[in-house]
C-alpha atoms as a PDB file:
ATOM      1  CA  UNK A   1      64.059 -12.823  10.273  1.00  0.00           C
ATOM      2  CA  UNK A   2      65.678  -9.563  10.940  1.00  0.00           C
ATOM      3  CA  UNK A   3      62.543  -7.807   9.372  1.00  0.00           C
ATOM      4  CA  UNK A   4      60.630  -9.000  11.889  1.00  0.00           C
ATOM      5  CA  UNK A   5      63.030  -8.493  14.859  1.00  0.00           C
ATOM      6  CA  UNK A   6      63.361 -12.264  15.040  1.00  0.00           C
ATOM      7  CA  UNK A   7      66.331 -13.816  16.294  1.00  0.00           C
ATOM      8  CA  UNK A   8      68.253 -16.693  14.287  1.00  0.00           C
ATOM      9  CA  UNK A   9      71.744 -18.481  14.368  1.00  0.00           C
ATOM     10  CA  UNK A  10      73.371 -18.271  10.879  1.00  0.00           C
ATOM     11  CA  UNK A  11      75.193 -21.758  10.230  1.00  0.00           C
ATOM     12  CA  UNK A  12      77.640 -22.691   7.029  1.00  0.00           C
ATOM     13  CA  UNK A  13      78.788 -25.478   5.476  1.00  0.00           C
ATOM     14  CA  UNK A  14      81.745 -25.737   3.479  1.00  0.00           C
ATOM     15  CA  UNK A  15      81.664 -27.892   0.179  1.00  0.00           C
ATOM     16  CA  UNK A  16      84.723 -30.221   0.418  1.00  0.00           C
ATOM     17  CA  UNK A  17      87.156 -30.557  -2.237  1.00  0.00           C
ATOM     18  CA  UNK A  18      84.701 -32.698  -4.407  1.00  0.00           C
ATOM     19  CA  UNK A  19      82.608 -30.035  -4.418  1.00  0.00           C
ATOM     20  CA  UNK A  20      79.714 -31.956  -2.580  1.00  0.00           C
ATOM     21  CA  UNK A  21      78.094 -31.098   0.625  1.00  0.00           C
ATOM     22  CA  UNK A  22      79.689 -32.026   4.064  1.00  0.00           C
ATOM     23  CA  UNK A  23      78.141 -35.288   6.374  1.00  0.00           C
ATOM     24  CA  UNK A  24      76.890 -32.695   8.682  1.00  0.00           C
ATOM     25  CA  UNK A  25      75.210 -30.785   6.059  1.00  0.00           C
ATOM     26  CA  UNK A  26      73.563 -34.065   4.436  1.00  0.00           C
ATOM     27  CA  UNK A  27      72.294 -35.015   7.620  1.00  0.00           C
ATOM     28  CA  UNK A  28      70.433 -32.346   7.876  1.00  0.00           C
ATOM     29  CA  UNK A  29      69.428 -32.493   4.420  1.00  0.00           C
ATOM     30  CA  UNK A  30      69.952 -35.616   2.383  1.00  0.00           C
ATOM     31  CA  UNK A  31      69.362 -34.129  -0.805  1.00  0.00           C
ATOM     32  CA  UNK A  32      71.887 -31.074   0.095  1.00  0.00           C
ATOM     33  CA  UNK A  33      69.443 -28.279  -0.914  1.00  0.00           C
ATOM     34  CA  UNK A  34      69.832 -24.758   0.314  1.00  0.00           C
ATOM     35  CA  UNK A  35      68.985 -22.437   1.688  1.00  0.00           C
ATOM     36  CA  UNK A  36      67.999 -24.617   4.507  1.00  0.00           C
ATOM     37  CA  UNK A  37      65.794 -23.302   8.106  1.00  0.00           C
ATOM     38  CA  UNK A  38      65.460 -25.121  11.161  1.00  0.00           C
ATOM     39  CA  UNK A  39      63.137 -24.498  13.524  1.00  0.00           C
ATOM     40  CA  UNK A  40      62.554 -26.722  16.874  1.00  0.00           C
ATOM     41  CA  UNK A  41      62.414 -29.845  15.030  1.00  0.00           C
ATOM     42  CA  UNK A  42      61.695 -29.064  11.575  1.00  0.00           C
ATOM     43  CA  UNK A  43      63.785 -28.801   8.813  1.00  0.00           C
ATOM     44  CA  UNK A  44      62.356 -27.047   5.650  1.00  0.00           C
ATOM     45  CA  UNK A  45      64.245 -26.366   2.306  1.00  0.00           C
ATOM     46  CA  UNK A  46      63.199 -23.830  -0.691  1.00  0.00           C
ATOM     47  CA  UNK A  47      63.471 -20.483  -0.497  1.00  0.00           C
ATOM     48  CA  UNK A  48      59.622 -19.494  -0.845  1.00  0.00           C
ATOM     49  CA  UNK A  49      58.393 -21.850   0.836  1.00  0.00           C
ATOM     50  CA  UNK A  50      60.921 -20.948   3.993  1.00  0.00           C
ATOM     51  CA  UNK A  51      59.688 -17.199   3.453  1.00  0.00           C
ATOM     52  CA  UNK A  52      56.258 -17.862   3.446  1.00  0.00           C
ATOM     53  CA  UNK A  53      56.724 -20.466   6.746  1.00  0.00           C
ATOM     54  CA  UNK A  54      58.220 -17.966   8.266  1.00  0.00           C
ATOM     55  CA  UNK A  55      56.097 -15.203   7.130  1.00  0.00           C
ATOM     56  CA  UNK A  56      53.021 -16.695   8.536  1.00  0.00           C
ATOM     57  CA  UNK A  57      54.105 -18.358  11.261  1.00  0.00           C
ATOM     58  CA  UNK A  58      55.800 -15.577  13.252  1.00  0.00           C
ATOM     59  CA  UNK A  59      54.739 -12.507  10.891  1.00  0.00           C
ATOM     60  CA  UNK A  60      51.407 -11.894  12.450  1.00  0.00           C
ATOM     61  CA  UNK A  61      49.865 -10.951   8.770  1.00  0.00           C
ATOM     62  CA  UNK A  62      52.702  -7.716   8.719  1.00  0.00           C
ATOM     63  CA  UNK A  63      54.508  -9.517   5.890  1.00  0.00           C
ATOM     64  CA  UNK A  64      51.899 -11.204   4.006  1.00  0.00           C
ATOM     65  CA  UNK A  65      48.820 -10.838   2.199  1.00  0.00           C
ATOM     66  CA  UNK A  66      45.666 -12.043   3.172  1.00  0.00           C
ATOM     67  CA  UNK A  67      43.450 -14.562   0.674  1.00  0.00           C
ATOM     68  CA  UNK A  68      40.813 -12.699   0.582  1.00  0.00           C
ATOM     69  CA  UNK A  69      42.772  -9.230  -0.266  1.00  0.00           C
ATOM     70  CA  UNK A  70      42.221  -8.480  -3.597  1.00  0.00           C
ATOM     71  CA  UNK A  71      45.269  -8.196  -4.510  1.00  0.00           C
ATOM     72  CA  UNK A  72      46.133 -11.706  -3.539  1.00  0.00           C
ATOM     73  CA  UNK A  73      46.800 -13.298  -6.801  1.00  0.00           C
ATOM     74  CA  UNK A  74      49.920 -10.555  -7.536  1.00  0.00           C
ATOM     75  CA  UNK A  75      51.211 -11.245  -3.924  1.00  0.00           C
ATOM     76  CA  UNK A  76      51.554 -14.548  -5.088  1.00  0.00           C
ATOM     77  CA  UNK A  77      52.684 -13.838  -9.128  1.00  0.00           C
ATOM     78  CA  UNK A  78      55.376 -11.584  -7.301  1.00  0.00           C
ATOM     79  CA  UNK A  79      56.188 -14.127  -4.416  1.00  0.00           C
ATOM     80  CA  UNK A  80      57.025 -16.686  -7.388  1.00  0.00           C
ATOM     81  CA  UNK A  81      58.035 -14.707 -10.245  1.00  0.00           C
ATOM     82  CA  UNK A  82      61.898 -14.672  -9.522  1.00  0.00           C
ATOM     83  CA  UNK A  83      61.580 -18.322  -8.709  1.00  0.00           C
ATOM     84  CA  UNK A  84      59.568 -19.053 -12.243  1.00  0.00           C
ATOM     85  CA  UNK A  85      61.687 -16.664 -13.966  1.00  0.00           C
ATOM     86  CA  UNK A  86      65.098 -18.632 -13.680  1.00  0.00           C
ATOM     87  CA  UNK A  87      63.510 -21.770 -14.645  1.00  0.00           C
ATOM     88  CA  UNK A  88      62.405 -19.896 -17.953  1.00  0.00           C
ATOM     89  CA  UNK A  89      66.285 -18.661 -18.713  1.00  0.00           C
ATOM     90  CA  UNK A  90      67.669 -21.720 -17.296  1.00  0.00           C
END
């Protein structure tokens, strides 16, 4: 967001003493995932998927690479590889 001048309001929820995710959290998201965006009246979880929403959506193509760049397959290796590579240590 702040890459691309956007503006956002930064919310947090505090895990109660159980350790699990406050009513106000789950009713935004019943599974309790983070990070968490809203936006008008969407709700969308997982990180990549939040960067690429936002990416495309409000980007203008300055943050993204296009399909049919050629280097389009490593924009999307690199886009997942941190994601793929904790699943792999995990």
């Amino acid at each position: 967001m702040e890459e691309l001048g956007l503006p956002y309001q930064l919310e947090w929820f505090d895990r109660g003493a159980d350790g699990l995710a406050p009513p106000e959290y789950l009713a935004l998201h019943p599974a309790a995932m983070a990070p968490v965006i809203k936006d008008g009246d969407g709700v969308l979880a997982e990180s990549t998927a939040i960067v690429q929403y936002i990416a495309h959506r409000y980007g203008g193509g300055r943050l993204t690479v296009s399909p049919d760049a050629d280097n389009y397959a490593d924009y999307l290796f690199w886009l997942e590889f941190n994601n793929n590579a904790q699943s792999a240590c995990s």
